[in-house]
PDB file of N, CA and C in Angstrom:
ATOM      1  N   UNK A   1      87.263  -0.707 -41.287  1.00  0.00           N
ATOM      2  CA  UNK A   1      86.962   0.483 -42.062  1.00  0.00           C
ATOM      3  C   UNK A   1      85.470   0.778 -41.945  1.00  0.00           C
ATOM      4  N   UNK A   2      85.181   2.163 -41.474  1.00  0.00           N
ATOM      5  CA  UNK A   2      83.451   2.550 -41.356  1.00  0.00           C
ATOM      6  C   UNK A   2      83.305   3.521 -42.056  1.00  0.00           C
ATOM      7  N   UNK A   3      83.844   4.327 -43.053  1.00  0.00           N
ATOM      8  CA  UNK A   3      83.788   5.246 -43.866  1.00  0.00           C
ATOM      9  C   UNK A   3      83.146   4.253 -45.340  1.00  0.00           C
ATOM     10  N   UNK A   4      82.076   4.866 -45.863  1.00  0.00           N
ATOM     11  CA  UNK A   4      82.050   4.323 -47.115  1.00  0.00           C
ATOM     12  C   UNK A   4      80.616   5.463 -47.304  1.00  0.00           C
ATOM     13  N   UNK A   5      80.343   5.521 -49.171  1.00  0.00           N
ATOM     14  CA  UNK A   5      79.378   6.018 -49.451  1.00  0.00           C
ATOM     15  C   UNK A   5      78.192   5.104 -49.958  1.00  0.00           C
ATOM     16  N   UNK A   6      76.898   5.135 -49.267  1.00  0.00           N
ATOM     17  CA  UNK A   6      75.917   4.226 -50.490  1.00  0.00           C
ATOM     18  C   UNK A   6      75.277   4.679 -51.514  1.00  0.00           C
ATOM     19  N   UNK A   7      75.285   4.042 -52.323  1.00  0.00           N
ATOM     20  CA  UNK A   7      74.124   3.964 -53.421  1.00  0.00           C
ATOM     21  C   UNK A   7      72.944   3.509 -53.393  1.00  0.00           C
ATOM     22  N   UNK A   8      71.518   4.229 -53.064  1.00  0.00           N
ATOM     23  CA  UNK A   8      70.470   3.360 -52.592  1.00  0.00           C
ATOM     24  C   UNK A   8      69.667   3.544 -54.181  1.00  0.00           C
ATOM     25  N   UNK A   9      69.122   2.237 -54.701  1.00  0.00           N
ATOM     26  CA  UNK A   9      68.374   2.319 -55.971  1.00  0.00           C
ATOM     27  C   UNK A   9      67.163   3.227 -55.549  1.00  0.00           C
ATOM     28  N   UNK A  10      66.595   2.666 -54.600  1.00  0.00           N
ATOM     29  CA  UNK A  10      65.319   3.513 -54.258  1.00  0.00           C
ATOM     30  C   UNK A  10      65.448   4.678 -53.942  1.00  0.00           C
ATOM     31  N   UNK A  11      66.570   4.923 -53.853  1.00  0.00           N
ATOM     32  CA  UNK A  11      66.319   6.892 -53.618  1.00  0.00           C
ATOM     33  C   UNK A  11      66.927   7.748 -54.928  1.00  0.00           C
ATOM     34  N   UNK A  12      67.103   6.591 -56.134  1.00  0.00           N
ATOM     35  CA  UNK A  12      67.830   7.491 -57.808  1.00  0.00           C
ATOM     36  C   UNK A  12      66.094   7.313 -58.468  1.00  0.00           C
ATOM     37  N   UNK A  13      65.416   6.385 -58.283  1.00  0.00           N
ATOM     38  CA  UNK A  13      64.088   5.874 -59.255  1.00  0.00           C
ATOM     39  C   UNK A  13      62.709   6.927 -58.400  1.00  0.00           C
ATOM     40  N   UNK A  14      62.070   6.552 -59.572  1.00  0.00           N
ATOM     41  CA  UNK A  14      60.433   7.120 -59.218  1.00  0.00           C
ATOM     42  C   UNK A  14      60.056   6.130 -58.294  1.00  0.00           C
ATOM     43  N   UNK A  15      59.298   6.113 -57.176  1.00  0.00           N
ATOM     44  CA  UNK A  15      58.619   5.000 -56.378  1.00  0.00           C
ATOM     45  C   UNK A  15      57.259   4.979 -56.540  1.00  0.00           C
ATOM     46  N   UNK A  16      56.867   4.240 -56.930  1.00  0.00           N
ATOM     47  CA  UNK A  16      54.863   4.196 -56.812  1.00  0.00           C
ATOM     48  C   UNK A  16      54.391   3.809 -56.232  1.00  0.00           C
ATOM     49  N   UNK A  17      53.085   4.401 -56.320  1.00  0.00           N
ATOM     50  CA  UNK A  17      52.375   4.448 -54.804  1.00  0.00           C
ATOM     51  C   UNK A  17      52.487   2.918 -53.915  1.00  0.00           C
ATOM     52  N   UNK A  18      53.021   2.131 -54.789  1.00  0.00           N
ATOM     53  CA  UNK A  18      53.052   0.529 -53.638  1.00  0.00           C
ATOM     54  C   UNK A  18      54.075   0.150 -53.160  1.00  0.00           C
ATOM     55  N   UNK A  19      55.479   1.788 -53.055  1.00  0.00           N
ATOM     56  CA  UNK A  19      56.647   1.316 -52.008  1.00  0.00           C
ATOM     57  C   UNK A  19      55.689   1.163 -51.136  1.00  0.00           C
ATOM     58  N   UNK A  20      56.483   0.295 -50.281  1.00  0.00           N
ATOM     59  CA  UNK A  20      56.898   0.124 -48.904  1.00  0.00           C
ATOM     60  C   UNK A  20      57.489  -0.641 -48.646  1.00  0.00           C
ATOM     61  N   UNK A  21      58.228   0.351 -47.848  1.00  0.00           N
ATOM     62  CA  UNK A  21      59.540   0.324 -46.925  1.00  0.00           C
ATOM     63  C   UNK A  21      59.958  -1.440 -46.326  1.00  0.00           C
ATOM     64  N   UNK A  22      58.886  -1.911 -45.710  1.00  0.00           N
ATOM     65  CA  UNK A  22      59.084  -3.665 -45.098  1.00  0.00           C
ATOM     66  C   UNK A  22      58.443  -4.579 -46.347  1.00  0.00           C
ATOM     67  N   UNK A  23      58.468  -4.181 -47.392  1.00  0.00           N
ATOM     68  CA  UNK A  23      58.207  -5.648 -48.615  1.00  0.00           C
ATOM     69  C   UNK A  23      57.989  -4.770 -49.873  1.00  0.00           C
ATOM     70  N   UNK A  24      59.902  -4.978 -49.739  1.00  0.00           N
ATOM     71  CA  UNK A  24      60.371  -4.349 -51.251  1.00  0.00           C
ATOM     72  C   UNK A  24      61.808  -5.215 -51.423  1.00  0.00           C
ATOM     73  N   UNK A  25      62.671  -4.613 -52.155  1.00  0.00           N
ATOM     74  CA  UNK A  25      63.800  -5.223 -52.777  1.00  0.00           C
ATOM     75  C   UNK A  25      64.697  -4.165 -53.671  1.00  0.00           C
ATOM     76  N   UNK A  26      65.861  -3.634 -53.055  1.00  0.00           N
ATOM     77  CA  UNK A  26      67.041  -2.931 -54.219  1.00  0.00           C
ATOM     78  C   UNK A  26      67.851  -3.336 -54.684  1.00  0.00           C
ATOM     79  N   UNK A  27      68.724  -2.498 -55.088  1.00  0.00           N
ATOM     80  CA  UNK A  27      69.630  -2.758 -55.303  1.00  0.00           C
ATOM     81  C   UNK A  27      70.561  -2.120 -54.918  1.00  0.00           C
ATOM     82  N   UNK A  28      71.654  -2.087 -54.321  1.00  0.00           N
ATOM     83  CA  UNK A  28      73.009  -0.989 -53.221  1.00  0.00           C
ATOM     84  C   UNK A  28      74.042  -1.273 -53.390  1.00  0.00           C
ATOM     85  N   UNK A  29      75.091   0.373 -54.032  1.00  0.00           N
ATOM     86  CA  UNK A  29      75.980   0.257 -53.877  1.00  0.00           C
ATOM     87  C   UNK A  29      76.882   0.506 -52.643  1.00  0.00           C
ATOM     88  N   UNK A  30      77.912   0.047 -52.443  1.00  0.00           N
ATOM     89  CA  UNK A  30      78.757   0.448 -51.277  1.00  0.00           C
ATOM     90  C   UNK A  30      80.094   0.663 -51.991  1.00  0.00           C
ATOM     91  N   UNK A  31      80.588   1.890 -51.839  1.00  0.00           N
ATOM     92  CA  UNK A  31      81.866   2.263 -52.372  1.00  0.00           C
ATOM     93  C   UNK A  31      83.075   2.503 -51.301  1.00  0.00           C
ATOM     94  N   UNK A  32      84.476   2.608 -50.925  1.00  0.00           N
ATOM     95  CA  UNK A  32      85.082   3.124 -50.010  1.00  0.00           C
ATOM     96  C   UNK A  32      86.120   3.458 -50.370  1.00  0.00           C
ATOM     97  N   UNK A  33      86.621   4.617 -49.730  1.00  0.00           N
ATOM     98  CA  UNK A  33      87.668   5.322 -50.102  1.00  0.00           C
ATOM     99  C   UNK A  33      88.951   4.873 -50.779  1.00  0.00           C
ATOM    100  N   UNK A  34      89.286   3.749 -50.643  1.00  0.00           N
ATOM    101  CA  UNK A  34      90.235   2.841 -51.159  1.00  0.00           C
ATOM    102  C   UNK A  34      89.790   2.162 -52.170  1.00  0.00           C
ATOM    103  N   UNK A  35      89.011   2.597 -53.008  1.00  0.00           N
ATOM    104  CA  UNK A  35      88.586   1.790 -54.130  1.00  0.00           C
ATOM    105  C   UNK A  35      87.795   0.823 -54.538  1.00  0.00           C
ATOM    106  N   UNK A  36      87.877  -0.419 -53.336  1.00  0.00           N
ATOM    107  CA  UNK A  36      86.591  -1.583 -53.459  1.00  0.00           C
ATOM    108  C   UNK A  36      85.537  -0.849 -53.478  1.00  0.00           C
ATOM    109  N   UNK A  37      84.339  -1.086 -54.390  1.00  0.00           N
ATOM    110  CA  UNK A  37      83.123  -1.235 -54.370  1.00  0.00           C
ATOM    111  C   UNK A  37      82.296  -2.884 -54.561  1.00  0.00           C
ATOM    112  N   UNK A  38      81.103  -2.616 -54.042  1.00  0.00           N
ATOM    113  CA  UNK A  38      80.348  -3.927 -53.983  1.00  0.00           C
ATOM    114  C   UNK A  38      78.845  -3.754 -54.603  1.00  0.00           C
ATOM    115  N   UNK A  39      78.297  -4.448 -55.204  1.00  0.00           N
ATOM    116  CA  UNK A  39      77.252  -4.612 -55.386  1.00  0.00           C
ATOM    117  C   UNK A  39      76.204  -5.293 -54.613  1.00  0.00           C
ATOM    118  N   UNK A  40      75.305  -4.781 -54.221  1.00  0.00           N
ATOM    119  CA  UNK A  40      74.390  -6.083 -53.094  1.00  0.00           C
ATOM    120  C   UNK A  40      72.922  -5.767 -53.492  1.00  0.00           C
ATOM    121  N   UNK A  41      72.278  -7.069 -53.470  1.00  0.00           N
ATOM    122  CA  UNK A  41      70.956  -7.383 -54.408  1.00  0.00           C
ATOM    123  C   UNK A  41      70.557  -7.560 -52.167  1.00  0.00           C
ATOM    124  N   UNK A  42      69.326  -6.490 -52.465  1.00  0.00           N
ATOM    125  CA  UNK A  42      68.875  -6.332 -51.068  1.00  0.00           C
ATOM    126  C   UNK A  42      67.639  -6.484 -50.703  1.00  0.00           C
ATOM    127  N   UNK A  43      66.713  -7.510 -49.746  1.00  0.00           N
ATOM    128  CA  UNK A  43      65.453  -7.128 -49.837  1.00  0.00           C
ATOM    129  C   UNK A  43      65.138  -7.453 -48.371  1.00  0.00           C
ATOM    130  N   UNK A  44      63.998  -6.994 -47.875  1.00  0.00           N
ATOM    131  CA  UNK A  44      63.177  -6.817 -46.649  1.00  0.00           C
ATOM    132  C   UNK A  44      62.630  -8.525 -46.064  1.00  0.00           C
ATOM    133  N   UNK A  45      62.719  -8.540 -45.451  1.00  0.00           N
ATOM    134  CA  UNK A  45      62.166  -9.872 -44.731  1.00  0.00           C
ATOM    135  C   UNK A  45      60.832 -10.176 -45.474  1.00  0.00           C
ATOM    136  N   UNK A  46      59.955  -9.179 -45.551  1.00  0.00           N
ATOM    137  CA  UNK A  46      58.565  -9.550 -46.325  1.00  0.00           C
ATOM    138  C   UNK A  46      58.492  -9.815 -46.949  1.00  0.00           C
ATOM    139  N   UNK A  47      59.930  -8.892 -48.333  1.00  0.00           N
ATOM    140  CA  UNK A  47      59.892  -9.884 -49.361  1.00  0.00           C
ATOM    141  C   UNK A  47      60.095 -10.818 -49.664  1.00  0.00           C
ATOM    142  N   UNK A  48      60.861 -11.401 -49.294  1.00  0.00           N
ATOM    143  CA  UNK A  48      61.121 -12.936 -49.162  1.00  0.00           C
ATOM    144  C   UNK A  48      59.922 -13.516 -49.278  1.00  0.00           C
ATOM    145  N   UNK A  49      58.874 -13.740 -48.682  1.00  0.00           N
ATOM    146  CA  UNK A  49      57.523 -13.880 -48.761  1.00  0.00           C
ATOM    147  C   UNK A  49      56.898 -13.859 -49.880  1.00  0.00           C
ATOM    148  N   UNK A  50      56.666 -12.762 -50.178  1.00  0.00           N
ATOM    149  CA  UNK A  50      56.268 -11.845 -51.524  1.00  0.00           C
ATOM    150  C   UNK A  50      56.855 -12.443 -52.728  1.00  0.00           C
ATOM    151  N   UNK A  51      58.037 -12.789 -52.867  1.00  0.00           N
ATOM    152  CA  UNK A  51      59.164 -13.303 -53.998  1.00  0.00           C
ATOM    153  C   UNK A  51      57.950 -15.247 -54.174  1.00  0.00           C
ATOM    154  N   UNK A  52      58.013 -15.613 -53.352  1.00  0.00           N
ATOM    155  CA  UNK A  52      58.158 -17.068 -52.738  1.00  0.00           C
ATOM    156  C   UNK A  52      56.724 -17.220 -53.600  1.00  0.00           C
ATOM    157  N   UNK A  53      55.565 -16.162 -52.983  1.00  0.00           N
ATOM    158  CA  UNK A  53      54.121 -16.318 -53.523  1.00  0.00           C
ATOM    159  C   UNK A  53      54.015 -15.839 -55.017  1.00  0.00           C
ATOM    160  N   UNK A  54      55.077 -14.845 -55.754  1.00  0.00           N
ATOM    161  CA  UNK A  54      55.187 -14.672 -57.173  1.00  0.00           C
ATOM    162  C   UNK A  54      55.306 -15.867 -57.972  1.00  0.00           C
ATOM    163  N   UNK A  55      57.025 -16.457 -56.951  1.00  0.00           N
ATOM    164  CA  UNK A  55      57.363 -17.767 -57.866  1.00  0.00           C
ATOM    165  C   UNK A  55      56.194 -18.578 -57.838  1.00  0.00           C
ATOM    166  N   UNK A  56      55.647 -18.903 -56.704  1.00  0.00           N
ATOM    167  CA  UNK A  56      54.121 -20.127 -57.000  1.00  0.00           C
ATOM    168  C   UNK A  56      53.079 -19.294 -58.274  1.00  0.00           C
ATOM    169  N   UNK A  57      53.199 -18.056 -57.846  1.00  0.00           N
ATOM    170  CA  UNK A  57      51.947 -17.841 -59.206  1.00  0.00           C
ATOM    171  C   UNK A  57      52.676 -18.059 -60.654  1.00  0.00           C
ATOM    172  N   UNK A  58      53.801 -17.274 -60.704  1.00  0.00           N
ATOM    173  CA  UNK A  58      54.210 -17.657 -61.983  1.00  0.00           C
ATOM    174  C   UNK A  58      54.984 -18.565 -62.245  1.00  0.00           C
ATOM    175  N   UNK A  59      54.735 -19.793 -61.775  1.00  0.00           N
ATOM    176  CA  UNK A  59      55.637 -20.473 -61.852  1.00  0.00           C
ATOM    177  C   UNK A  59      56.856 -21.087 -61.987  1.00  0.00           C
ATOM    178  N   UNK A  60      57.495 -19.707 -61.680  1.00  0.00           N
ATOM    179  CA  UNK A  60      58.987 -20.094 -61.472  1.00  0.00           C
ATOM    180  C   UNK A  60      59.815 -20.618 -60.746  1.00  0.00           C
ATOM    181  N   UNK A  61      61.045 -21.111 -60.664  1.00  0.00           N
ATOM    182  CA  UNK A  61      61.463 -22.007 -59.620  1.00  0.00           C
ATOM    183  C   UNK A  61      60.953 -22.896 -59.016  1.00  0.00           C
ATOM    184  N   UNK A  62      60.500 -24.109 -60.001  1.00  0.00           N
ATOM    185  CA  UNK A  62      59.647 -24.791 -59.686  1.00  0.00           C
ATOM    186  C   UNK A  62      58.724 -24.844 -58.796  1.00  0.00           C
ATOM    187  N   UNK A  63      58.141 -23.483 -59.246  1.00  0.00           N
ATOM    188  CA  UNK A  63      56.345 -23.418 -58.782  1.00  0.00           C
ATOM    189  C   UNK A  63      57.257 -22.949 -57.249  1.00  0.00           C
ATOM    190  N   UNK A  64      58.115 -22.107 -57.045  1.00  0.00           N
ATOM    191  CA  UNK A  64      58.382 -21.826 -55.667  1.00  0.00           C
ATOM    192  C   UNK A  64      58.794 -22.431 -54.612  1.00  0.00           C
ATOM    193  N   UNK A  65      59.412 -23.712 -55.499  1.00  0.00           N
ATOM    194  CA  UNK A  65      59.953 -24.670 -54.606  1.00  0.00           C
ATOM    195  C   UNK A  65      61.167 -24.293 -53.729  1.00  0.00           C
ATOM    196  N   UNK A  66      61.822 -23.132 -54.805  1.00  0.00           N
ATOM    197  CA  UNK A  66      63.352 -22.860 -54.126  1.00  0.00           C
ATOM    198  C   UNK A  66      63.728 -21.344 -54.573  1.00  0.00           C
ATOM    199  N   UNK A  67      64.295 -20.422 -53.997  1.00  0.00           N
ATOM    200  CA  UNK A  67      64.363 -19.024 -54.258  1.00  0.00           C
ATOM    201  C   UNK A  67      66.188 -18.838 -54.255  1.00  0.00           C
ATOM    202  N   UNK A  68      66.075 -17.873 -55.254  1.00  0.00           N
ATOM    203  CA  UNK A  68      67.957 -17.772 -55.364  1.00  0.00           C
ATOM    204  C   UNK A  68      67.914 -16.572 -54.120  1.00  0.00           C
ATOM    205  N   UNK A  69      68.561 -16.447 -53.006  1.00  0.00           N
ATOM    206  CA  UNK A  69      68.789 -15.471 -51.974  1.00  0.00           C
ATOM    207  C   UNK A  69      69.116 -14.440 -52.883  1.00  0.00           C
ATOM    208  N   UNK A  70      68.626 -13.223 -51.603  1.00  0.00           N
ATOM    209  CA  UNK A  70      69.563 -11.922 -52.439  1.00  0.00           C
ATOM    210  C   UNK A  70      70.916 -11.624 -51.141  1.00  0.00           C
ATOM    211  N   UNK A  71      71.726 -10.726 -51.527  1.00  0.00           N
ATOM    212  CA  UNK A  71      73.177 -10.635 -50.910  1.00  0.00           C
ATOM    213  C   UNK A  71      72.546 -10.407 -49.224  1.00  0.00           C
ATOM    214  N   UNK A  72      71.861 -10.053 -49.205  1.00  0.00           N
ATOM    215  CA  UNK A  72      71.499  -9.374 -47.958  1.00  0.00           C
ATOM    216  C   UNK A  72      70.049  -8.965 -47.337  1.00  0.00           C
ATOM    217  N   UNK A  73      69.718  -9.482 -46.205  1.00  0.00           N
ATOM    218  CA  UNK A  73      67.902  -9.132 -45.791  1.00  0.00           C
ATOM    219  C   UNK A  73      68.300  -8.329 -44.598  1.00  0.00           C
ATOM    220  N   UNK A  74      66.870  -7.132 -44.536  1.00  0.00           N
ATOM    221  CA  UNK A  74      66.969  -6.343 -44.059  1.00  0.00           C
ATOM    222  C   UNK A  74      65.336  -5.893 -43.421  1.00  0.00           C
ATOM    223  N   UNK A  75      65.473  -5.547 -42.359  1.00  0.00           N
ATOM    224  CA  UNK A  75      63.830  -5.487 -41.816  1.00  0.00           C
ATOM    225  C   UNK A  75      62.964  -4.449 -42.903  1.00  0.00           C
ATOM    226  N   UNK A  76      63.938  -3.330 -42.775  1.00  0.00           N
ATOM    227  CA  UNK A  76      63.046  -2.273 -43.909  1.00  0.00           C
ATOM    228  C   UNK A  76      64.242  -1.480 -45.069  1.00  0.00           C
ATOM    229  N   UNK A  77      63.458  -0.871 -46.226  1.00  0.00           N
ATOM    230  CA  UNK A  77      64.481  -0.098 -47.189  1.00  0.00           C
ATOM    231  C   UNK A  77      64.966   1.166 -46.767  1.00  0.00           C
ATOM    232  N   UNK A  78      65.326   1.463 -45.850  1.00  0.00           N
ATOM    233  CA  UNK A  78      66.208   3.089 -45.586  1.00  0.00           C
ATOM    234  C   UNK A  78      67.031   3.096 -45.464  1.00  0.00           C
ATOM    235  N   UNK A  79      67.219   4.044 -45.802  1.00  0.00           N
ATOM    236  CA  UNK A  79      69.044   4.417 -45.700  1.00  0.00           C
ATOM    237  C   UNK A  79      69.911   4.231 -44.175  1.00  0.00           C
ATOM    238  N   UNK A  80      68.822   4.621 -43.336  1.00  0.00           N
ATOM    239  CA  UNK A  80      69.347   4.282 -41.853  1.00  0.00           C
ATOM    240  C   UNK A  80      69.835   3.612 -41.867  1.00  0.00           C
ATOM    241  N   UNK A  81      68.702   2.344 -42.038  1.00  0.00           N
ATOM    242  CA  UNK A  81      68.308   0.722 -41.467  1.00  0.00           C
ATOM    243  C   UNK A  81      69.697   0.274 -42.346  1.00  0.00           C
ATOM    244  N   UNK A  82      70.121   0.054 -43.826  1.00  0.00           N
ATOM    245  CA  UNK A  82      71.442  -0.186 -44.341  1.00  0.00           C
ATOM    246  C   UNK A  82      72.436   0.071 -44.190  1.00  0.00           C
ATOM    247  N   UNK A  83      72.564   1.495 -43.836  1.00  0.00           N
ATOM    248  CA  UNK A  83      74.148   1.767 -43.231  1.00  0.00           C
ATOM    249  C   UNK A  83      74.020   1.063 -41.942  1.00  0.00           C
ATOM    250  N   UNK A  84      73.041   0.951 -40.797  1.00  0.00           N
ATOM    251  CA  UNK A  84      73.463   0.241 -39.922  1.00  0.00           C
ATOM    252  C   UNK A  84      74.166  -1.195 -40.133  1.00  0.00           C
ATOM    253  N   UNK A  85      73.060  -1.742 -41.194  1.00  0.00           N
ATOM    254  CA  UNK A  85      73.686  -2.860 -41.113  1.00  0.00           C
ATOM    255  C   UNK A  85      75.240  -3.207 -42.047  1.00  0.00           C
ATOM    256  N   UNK A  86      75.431  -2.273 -42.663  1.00  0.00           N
ATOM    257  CA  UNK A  86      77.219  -2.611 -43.309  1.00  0.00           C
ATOM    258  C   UNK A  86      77.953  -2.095 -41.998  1.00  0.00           C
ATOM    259  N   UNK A  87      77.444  -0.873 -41.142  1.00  0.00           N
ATOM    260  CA  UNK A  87      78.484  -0.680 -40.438  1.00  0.00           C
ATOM    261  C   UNK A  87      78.608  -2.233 -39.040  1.00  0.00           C
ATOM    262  N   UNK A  88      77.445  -2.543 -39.096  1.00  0.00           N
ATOM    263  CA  UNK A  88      77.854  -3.980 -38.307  1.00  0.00           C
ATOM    264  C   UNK A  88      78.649  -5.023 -39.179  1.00  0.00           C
ATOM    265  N   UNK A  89      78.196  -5.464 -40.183  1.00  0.00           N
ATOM    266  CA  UNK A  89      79.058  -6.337 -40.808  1.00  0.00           C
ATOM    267  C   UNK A  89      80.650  -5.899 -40.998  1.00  0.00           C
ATOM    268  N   UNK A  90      80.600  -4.937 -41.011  1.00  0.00           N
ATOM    269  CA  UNK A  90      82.291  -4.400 -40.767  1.00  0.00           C
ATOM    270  C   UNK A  90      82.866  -4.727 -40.021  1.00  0.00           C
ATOM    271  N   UNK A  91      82.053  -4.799 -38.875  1.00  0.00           N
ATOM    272  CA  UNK A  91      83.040  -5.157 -37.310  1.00  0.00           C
ATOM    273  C   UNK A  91      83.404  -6.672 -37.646  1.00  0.00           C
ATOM    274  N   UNK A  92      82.741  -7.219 -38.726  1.00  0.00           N
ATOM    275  CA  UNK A  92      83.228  -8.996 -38.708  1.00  0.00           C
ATOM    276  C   UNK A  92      84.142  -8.808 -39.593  1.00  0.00           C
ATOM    277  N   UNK A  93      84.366  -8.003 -40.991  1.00  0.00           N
ATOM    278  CA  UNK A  93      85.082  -8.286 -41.897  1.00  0.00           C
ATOM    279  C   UNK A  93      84.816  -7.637 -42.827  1.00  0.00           C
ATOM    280  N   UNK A  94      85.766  -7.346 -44.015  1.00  0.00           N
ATOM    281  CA  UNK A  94      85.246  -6.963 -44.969  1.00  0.00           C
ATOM    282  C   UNK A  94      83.874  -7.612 -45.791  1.00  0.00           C
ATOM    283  N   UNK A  95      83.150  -6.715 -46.608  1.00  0.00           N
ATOM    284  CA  UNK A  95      81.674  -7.515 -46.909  1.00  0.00           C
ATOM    285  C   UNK A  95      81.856  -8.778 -47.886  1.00  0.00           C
ATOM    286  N   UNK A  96      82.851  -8.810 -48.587  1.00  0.00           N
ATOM    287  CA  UNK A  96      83.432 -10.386 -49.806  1.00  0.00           C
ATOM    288  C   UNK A  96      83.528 -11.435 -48.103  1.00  0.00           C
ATOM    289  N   UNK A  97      84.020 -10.865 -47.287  1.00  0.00           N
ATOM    290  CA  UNK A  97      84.084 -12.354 -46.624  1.00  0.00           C
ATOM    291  C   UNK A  97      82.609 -12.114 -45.518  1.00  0.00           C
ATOM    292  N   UNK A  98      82.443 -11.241 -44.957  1.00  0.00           N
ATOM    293  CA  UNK A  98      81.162 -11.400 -43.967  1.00  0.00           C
ATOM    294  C   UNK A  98      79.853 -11.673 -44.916  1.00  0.00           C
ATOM    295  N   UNK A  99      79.470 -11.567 -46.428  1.00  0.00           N
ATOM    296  CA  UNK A  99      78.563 -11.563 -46.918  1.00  0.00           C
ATOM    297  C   UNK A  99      79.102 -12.712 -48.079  1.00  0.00           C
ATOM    298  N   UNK A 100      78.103 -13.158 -48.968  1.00  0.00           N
ATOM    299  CA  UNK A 100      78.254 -14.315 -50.040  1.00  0.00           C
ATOM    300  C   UNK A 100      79.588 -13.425 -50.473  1.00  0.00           C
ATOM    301  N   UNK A 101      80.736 -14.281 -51.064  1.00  0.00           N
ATOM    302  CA  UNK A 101      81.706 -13.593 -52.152  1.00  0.00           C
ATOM    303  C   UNK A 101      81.516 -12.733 -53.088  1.00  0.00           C
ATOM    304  N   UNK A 102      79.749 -13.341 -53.611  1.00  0.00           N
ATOM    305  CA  UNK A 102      79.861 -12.599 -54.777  1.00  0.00           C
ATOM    306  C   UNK A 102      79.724 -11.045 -54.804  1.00  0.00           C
ATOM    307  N   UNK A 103      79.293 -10.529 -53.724  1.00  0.00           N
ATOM    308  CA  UNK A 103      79.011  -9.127 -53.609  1.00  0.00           C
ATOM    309  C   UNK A 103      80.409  -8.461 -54.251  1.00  0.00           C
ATOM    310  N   UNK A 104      81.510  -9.239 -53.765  1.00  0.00           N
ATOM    311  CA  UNK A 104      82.657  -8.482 -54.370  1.00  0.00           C
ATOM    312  C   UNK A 104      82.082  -7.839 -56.161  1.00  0.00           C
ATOM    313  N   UNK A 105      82.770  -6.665 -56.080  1.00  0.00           N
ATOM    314  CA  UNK A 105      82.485  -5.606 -57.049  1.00  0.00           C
ATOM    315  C   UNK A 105      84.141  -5.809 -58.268  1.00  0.00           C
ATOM    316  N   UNK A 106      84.610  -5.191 -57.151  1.00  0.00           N
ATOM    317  CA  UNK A 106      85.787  -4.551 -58.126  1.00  0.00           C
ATOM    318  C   UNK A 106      86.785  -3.630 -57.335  1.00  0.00           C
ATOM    319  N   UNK A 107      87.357  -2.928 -58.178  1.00  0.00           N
ATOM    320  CA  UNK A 107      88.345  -1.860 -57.055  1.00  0.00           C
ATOM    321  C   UNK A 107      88.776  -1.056 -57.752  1.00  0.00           C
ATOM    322  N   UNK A 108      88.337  -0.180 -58.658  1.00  0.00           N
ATOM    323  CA  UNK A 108      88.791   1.115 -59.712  1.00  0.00           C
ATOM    324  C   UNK A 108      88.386   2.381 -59.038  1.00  0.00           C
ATOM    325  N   UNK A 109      87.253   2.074 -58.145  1.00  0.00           N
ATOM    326  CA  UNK A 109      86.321   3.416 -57.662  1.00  0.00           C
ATOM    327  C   UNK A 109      87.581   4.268 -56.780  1.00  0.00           C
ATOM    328  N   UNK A 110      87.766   5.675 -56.918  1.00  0.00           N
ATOM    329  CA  UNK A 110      87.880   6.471 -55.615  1.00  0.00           C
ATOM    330  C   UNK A 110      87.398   7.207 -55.542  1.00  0.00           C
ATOM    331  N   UNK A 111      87.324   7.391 -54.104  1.00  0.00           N
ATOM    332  CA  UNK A 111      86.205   8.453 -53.479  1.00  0.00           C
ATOM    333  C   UNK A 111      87.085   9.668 -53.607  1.00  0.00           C
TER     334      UNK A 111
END
């Protein structure tokens, strides 16, 4: 299935002046005509980085010892760059099995 609509957080919110696009983090929905939707906690390769040097400053996760992943990394935040990448993960499977389980959403939505 390659039909689906997204939800990009960054394109419903105000952005300030310190988006950018390669070291940020959303949040995305993916809905499809048949009802599953998914939730996916999304961020840029940089952030990863960025996350890693927060946890050492504020000491979380023991001082940055260990980071909870988000569903999905992505070089940059656009809308392009994301639909490309669900429409690749499609070709492996639906996203509950090509991505962590938990992305699974639900299934009430129709398009």
């Amino acid at each position: 299935m390659t039909d689906f609509i997204l939800w990009l957080e960054f394109e419903n919110i105000v952005l300030g002046d310190n988006w950018d696009i390669e070291n940020q983090f959303s949040i995305v929905q993916v809905y499809f005509p048949d009802g599953r939707y998914y939730g996916l906690n999304v961020w840029t390769y940089k952030f990863l980085e960025t996350s890693i040097k927060m946890a050492q400053q504020n000491g979380d996760n023991l001082n940055g010892q260990y980071l909870v992943p988000p569903d999905l990394f992505v070089k940059e935040l656009t809308r392009e760059c994301i639909e490309n990448a669900i429409r690749d993960l499609l070709k492996i499977d639906n996203l509950e099995n090509a991505l962590n389980p938990s992305v699974y959403a639900g299934s009430d939505f129709q398009i």
